[in-house]
C-alpha atoms as a PDB file:
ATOM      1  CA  UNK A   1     -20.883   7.283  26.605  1.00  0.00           C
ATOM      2  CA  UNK A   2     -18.763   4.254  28.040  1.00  0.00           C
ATOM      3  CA  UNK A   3     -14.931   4.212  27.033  1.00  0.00           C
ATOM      4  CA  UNK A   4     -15.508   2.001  24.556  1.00  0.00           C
ATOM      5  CA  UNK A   5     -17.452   3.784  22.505  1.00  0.00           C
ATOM      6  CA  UNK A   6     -21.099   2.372  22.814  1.00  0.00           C
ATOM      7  CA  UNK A   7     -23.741   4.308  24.527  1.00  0.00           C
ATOM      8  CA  UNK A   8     -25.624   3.386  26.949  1.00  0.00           C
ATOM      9  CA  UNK A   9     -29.323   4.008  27.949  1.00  0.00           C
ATOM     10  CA  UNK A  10     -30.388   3.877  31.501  1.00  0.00           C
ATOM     11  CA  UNK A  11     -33.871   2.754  32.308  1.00  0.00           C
ATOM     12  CA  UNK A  12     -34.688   2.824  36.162  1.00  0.00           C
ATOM     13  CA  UNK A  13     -32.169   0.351  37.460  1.00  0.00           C
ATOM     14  CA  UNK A  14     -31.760  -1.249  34.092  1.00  0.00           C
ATOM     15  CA  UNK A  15     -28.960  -0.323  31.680  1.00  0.00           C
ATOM     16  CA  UNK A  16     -28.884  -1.632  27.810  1.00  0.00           C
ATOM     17  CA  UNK A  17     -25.717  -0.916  26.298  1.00  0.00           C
ATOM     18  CA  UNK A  18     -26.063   0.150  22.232  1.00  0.00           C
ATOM     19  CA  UNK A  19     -23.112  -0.054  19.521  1.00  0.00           C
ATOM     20  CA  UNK A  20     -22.488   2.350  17.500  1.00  0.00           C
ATOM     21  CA  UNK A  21     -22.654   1.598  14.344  1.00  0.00           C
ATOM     22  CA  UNK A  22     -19.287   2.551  12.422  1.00  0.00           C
ATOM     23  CA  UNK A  23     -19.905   4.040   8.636  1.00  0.00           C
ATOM     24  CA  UNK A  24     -17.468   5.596   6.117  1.00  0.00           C
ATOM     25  CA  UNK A  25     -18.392   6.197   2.608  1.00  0.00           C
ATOM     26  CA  UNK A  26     -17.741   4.755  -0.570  1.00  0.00           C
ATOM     27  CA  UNK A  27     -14.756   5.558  -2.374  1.00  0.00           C
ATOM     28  CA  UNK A  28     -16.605   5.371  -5.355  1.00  0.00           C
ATOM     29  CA  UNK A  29     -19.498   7.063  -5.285  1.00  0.00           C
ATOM     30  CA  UNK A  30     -19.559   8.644  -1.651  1.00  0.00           C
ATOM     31  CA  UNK A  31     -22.667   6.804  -0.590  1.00  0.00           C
ATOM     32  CA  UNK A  32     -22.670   5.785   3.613  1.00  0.00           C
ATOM     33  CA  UNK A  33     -21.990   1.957   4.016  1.00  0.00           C
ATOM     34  CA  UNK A  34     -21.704   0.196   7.559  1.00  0.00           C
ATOM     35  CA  UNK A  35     -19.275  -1.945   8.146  1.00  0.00           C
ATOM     36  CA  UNK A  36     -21.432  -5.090   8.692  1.00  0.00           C
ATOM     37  CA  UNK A  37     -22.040  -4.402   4.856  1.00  0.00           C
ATOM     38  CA  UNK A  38     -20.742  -7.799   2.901  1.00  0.00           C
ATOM     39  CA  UNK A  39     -19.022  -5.282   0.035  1.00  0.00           C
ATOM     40  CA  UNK A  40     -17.313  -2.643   2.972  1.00  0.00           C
ATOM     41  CA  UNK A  41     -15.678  -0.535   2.567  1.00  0.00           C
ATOM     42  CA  UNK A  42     -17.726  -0.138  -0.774  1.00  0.00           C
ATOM     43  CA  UNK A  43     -21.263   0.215  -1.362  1.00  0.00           C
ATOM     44  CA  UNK A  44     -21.422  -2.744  -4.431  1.00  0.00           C
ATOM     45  CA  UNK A  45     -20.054  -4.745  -6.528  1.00  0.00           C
ATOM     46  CA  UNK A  46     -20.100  -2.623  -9.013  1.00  0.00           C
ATOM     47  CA  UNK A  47     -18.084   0.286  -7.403  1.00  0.00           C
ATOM     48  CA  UNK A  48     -15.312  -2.018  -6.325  1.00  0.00           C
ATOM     49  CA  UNK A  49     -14.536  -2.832  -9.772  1.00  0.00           C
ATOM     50  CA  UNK A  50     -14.688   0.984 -10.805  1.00  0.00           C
ATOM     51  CA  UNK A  51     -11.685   1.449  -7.819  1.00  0.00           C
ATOM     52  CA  UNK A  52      -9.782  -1.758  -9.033  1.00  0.00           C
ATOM     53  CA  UNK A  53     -10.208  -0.312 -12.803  1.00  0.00           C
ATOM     54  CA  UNK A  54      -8.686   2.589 -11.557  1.00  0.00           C
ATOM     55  CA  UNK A  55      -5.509   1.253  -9.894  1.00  0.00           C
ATOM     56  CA  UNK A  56      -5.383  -0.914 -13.075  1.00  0.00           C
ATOM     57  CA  UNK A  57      -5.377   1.910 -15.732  1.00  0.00           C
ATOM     58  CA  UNK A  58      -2.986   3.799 -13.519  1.00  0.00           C
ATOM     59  CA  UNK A  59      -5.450   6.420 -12.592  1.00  0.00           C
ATOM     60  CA  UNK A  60      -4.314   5.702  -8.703  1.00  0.00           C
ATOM     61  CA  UNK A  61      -0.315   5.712  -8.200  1.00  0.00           C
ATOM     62  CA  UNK A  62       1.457   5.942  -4.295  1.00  0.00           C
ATOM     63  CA  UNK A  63       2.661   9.911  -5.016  1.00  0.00           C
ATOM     64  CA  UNK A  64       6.141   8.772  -2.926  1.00  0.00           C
ATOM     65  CA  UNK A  65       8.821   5.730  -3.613  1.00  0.00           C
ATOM     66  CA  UNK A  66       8.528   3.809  -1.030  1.00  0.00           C
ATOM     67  CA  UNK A  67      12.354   3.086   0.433  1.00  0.00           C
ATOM     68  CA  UNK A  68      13.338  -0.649   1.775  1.00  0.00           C
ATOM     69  CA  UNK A  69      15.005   0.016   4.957  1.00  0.00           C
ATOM     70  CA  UNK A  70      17.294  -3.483   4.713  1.00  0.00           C
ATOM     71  CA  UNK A  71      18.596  -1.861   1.393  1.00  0.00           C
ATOM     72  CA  UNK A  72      18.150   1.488   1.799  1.00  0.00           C
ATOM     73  CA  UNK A  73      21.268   3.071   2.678  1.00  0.00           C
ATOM     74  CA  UNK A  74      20.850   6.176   2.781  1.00  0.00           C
ATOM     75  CA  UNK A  75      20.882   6.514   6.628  1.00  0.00           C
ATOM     76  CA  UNK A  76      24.750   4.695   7.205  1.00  0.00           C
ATOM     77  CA  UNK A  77      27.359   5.970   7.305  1.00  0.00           C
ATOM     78  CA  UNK A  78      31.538   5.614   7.265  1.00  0.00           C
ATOM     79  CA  UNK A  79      33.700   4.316   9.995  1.00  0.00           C
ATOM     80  CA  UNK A  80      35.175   7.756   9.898  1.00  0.00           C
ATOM     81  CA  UNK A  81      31.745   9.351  10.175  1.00  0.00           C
ATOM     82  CA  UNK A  82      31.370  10.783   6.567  1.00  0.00           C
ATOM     83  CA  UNK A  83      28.365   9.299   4.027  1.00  0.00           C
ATOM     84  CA  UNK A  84      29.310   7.804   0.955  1.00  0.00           C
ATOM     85  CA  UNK A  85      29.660   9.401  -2.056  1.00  0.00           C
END
């Protein structure tokens, strides 16, 4: 297999390099789908709008706040070294 990931397949003095096709599953319903699918990462229509449902009803939430560093400040501290109260 070449570095960049496709194989290739030697014939006498003739080489054909192959892609390999990358596939993940769907979210949804866990079927394979390539990703020269028109609907990637999911497998339809359909299941797309089950996932957006879900963030919608609240069924999906990010399980950590998520901190702004520009006003986050949490990580300055004091001219005379001590962080305030």
């Amino acid at each position: 297999m070449s570095p960049t990931g496709n194989r290739q397949l030697t014939t006498d003095n003739f080489v054909m390099t192959r892609k390999r096709a990358i596939s993940l599953r769907c979210p949804t319903c866990r079927k394979i789908v390539l990703r020269s699918d028109p609907e990637f990462p999911f497998c339809s229509e359909r299941c797309r709008i089950i996932d957006l449902g879900k963030w919608a009803s609240g069924a999906y939430v990010i399980s950590a706040p998520l901190n702004d560093p520009e006003t986050d400040d949490t990580h300055y501290s004091e001219p005379n070294g001590k962080k305030p109260n």
